[in-house]
Protein backbone atom coordinates (compact mmCIF):
# COMPACT_ATOMS: atom_id res chain seq x y z
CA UNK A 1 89.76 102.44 111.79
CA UNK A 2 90.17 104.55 108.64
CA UNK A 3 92.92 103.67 106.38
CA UNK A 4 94.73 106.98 104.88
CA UNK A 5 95.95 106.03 101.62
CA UNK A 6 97.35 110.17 100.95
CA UNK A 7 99.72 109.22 103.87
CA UNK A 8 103.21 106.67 103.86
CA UNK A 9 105.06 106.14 106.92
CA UNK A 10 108.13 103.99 105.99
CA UNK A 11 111.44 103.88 108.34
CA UNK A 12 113.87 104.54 104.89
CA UNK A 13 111.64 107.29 103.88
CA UNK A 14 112.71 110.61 104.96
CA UNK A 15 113.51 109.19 107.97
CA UNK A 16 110.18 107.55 108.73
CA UNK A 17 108.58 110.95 108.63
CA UNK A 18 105.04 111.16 107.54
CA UNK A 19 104.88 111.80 103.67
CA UNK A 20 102.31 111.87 100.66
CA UNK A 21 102.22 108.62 99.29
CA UNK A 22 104.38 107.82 96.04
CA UNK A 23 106.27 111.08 96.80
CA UNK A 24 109.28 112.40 99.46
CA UNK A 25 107.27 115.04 100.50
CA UNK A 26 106.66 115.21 104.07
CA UNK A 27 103.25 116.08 105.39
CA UNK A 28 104.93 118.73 107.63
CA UNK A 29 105.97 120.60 104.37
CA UNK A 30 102.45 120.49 103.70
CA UNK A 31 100.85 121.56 107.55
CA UNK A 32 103.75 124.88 107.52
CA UNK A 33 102.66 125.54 104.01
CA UNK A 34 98.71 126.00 105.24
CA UNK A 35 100.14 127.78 108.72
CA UNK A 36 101.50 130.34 106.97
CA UNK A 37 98.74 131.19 104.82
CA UNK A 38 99.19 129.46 101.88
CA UNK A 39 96.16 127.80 99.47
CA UNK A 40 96.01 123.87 98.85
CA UNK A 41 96.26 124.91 95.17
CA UNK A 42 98.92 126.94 95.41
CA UNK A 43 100.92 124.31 97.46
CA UNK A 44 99.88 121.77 94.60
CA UNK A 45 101.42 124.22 92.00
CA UNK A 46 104.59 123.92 93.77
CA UNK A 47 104.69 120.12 94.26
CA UNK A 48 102.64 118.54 91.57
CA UNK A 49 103.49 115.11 92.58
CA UNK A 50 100.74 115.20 94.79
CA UNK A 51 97.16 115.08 93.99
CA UNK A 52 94.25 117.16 95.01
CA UNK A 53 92.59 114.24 96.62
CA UNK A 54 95.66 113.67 98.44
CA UNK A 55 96.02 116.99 99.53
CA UNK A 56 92.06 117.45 101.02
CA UNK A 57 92.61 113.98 102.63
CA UNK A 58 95.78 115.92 104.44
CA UNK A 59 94.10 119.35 105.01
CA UNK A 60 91.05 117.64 106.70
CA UNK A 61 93.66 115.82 109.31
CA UNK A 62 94.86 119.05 109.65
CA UNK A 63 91.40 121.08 110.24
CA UNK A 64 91.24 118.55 112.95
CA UNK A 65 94.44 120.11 114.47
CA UNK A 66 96.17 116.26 114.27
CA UNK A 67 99.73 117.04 115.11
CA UNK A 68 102.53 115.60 113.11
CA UNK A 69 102.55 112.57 115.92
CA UNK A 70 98.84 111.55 115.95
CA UNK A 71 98.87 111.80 111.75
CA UNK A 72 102.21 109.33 111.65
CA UNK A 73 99.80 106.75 113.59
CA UNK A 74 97.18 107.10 111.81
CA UNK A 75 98.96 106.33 108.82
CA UNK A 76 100.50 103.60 110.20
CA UNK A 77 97.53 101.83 110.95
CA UNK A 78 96.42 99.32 114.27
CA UNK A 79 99.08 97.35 113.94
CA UNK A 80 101.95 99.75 114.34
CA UNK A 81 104.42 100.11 117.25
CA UNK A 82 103.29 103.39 118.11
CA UNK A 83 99.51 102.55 118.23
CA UNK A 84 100.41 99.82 120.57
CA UNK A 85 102.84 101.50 122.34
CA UNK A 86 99.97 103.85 122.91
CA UNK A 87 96.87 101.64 123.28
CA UNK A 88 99.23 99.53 126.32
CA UNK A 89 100.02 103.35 127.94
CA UNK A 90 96.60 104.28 128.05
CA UNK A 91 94.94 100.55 129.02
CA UNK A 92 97.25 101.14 132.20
């Protein structure tokens, strides 16, 4: 499995929300930003915490049309309570 390093999933992080890594910004900030028409450079003008590498890593989840759910697990990694939760739901 691919580890995203763009992506932090921590429970006293906004919440546990998906963010970009070393920031507070969550990736759903980012995925409305690109829904309504907006450019990865100009979102990186307004939040240059983040980095352009960051950012593609994001916007290629999001080409994929990951949701906000299946983008929090990958982040999390194998080990995570939703990726077991999930890999028990669909072994049944």
């Amino acid at each position: 499995m691919r580890q995203y390093q763009s992506i932090t999933v921590h429970p006293e992080i906004q919440d546990g929300a998906p963010v970009f890594s070393g920031t507070r910004i969550r990736i759903e900030t980012f995925c409305d930003f690109i829904r309504i028409g907006v450019s990865v450079n100009e979102f990186l003008d307004e939040f240059p915490s983040i980095t352009r590498d960051q950012a593609l890593e994001v916007f290629d989840l999001v080409e994929q049309q990951y949701t906000l759910d299946q983008i929090k697990s990958l982040a999390a990694g194998p080990g995570s309570q939703s990726s077991s939760a999930r890999m028990y739901a669909n072994s049944r």
